[in-house]
PDB file of N, CA and C in Angstrom:
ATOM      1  N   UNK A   1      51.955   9.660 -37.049  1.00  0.00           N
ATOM      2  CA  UNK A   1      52.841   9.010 -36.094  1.00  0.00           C
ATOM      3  C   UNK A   1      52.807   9.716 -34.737  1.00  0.00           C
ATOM      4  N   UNK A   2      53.459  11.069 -34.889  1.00  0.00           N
ATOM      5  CA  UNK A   2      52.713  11.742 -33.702  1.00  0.00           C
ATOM      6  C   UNK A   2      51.522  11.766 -32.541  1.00  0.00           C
ATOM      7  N   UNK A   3      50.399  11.601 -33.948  1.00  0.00           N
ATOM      8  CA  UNK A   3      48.985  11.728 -32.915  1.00  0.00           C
ATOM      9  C   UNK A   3      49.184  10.328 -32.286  1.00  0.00           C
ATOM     10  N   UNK A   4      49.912   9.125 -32.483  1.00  0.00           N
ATOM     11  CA  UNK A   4      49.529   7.928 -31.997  1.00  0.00           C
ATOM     12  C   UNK A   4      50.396   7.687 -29.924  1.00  0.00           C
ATOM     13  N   UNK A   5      51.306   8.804 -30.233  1.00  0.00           N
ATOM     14  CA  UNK A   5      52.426   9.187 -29.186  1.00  0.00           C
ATOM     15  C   UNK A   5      51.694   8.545 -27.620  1.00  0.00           C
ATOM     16  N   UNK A   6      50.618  10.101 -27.527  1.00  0.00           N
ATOM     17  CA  UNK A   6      49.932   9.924 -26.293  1.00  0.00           C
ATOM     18  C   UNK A   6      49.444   8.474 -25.881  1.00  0.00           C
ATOM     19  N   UNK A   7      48.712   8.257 -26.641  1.00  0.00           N
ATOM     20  CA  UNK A   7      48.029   6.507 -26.702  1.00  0.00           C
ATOM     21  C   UNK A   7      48.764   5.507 -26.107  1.00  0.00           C
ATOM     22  N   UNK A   8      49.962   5.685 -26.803  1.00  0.00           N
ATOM     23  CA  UNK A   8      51.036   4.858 -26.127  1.00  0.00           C
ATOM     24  C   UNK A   8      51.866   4.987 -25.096  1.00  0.00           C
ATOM     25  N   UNK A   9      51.712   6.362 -24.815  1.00  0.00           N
ATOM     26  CA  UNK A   9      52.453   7.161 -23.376  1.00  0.00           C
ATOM     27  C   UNK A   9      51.231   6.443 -22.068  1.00  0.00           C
ATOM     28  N   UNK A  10      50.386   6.475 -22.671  1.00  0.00           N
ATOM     29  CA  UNK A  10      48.919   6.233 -21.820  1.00  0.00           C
ATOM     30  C   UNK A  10      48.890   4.540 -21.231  1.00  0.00           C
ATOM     31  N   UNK A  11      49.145   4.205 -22.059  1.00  0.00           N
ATOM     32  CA  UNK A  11      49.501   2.309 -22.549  1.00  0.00           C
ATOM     33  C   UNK A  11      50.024   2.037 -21.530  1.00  0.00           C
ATOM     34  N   UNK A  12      51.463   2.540 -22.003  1.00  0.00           N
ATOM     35  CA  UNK A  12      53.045   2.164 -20.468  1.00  0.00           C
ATOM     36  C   UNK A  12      52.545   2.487 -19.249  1.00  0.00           C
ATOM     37  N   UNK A  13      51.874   3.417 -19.443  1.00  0.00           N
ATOM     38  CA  UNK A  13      51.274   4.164 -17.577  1.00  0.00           C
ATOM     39  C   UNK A  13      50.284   3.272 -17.250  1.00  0.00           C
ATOM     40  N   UNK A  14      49.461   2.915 -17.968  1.00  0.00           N
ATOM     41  CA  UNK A  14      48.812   2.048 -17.558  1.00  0.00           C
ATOM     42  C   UNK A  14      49.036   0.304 -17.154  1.00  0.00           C
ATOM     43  N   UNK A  15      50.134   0.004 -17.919  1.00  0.00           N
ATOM     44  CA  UNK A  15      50.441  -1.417 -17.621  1.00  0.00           C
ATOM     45  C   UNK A  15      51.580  -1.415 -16.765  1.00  0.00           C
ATOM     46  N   UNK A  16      52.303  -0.137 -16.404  1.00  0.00           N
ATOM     47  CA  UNK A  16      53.216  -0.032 -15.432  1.00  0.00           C
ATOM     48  C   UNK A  16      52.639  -0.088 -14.026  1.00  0.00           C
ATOM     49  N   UNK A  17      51.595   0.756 -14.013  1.00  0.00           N
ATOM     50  CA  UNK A  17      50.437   0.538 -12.873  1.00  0.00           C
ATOM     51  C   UNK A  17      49.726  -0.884 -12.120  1.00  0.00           C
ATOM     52  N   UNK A  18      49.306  -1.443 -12.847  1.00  0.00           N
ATOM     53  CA  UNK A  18      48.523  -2.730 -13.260  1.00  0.00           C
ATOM     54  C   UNK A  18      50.107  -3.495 -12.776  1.00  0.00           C
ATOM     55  N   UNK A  19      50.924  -3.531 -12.832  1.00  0.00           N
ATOM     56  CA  UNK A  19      52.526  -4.283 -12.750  1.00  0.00           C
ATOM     57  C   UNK A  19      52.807  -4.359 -11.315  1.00  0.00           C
ATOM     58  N   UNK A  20      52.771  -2.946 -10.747  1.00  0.00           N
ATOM     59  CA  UNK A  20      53.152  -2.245 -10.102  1.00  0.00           C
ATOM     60  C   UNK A  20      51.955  -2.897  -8.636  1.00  0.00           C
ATOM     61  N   UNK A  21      50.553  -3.065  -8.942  1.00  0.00           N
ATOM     62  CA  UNK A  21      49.724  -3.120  -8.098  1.00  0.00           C
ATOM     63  C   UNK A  21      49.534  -4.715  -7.816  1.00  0.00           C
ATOM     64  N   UNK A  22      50.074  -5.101  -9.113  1.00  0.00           N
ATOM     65  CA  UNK A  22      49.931  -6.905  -8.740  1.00  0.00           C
ATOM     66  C   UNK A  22      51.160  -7.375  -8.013  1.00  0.00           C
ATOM     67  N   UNK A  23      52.272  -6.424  -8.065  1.00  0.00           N
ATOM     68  CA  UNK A  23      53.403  -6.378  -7.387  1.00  0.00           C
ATOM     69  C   UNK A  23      53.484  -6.299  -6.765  1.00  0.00           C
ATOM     70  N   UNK A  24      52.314  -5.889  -5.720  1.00  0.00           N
ATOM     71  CA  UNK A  24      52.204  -5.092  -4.017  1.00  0.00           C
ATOM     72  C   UNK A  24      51.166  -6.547  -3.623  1.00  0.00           C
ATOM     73  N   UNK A  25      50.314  -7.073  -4.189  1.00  0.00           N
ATOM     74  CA  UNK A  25      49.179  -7.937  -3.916  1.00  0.00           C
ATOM     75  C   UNK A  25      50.004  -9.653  -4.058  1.00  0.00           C
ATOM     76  N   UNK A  26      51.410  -9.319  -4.117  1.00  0.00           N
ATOM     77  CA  UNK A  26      52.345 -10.467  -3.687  1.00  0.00           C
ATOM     78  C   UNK A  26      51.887 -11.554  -4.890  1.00  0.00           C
ATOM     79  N   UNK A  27      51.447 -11.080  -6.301  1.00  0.00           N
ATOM     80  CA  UNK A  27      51.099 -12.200  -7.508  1.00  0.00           C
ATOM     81  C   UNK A  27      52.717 -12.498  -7.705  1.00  0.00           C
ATOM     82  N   UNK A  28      52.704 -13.531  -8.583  1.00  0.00           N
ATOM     83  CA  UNK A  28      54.018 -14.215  -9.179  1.00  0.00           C
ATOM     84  C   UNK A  28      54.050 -13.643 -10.405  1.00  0.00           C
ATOM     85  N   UNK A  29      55.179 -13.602 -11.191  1.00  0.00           N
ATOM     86  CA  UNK A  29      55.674 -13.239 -13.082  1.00  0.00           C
ATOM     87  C   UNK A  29      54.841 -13.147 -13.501  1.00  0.00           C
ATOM     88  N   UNK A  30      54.525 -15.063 -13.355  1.00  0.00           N
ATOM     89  CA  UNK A  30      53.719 -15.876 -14.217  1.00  0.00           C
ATOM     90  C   UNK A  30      51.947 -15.139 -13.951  1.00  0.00           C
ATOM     91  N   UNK A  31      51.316 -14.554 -13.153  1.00  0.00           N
ATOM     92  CA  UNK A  31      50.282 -14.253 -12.967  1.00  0.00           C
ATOM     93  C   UNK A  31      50.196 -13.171 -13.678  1.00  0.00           C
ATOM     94  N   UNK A  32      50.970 -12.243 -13.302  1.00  0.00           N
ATOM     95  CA  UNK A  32      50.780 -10.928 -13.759  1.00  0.00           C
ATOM     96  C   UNK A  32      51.220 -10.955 -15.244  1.00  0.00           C
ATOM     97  N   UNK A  33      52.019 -11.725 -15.660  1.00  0.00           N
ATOM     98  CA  UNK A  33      52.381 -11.694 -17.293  1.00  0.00           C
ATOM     99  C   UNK A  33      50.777 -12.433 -17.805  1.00  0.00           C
ATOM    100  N   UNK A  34      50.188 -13.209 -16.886  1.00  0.00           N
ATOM    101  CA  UNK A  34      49.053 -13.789 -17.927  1.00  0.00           C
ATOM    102  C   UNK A  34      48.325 -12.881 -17.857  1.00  0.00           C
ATOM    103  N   UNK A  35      47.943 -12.203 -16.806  1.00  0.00           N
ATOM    104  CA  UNK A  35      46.922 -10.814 -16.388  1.00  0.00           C
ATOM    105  C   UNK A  35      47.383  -9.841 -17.562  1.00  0.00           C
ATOM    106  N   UNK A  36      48.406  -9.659 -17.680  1.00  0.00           N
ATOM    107  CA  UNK A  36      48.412  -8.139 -18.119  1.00  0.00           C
ATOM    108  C   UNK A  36      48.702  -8.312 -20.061  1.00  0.00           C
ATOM    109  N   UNK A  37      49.315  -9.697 -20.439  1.00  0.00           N
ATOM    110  CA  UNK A  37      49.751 -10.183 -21.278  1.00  0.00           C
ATOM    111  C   UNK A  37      51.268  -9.512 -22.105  1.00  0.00           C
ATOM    112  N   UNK A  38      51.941  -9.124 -20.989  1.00  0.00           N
ATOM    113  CA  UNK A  38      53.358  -8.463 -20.962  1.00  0.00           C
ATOM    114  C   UNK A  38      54.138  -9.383 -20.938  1.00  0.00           C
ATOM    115  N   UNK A  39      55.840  -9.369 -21.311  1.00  0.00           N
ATOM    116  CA  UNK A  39      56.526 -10.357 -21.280  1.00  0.00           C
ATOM    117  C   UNK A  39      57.257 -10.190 -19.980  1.00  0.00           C
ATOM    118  N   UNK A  40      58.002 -11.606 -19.865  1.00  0.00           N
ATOM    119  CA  UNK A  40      58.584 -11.685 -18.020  1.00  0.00           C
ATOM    120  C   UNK A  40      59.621 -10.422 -17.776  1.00  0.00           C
ATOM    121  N   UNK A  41      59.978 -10.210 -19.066  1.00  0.00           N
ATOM    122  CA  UNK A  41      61.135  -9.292 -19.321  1.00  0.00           C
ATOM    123  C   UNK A  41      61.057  -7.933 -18.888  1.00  0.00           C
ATOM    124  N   UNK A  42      59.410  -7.705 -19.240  1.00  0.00           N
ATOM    125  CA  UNK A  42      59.233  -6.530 -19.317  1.00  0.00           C
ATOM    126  C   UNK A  42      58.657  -6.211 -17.779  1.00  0.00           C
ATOM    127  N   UNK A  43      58.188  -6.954 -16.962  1.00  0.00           N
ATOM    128  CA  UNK A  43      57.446  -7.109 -15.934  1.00  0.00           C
ATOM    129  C   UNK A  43      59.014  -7.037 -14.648  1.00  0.00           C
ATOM    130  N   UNK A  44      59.987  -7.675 -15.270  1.00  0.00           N
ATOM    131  CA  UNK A  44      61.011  -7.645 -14.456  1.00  0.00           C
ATOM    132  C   UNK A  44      61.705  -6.264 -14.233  1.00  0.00           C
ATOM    133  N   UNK A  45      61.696  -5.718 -15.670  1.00  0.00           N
ATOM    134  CA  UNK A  45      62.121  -4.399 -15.704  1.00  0.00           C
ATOM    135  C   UNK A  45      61.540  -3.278 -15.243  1.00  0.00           C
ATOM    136  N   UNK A  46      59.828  -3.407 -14.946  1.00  0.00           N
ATOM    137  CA  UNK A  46      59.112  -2.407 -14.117  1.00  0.00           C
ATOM    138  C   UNK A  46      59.617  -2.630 -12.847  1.00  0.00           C
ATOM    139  N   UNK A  47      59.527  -4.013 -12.331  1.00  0.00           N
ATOM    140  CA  UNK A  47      59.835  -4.289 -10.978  1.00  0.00           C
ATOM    141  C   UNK A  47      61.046  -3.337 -10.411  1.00  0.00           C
ATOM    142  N   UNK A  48      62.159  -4.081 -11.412  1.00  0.00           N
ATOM    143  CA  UNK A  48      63.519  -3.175 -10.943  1.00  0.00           C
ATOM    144  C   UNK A  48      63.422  -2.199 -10.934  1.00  0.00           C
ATOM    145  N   UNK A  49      62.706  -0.933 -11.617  1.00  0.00           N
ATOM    146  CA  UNK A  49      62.843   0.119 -11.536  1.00  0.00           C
ATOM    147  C   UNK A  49      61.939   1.033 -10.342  1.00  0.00           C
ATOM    148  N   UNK A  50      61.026  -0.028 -10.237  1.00  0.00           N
ATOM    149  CA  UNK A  50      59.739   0.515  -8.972  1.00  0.00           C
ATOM    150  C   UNK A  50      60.878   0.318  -7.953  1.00  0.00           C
ATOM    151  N   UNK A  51      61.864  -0.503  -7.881  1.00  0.00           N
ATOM    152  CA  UNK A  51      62.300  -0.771  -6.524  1.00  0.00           C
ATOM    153  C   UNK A  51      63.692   0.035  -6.211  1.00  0.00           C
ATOM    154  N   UNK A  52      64.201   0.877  -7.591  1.00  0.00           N
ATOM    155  CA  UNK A  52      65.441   1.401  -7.240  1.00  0.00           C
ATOM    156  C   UNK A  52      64.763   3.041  -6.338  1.00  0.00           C
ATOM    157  N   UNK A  53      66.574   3.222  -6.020  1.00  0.00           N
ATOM    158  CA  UNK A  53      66.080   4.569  -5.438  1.00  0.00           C
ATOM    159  C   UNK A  53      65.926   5.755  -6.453  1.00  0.00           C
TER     160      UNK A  53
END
């Protein structure tokens, strides 16, 4: 269970990124949820958090 940790630490960083960059390139939900295959939910919740202080 452990060894699988990083992988998935790696995962979030990576699709937070990928979120984060289609977020700047002015895509819609709907683009970046088909791009990345994340839910709106989850795409909303990177957003909010990229944007707090």
């Amino acid at each position: 269970m452990i060894s699988g940790l990083p992988r998935v630490i790696v995962k979030v960083q990576d699709d937070t990124v990928a979120v984060i960059k289609m977020l700047i390139a002015k895509k819609s939900y709907e683009e970046i949820a088909q791009a990345t295959g994340l839910d709106l939910k989850v795409i909303v919740g990177i957003k909010e958090i990229f944007e707090s202080d």
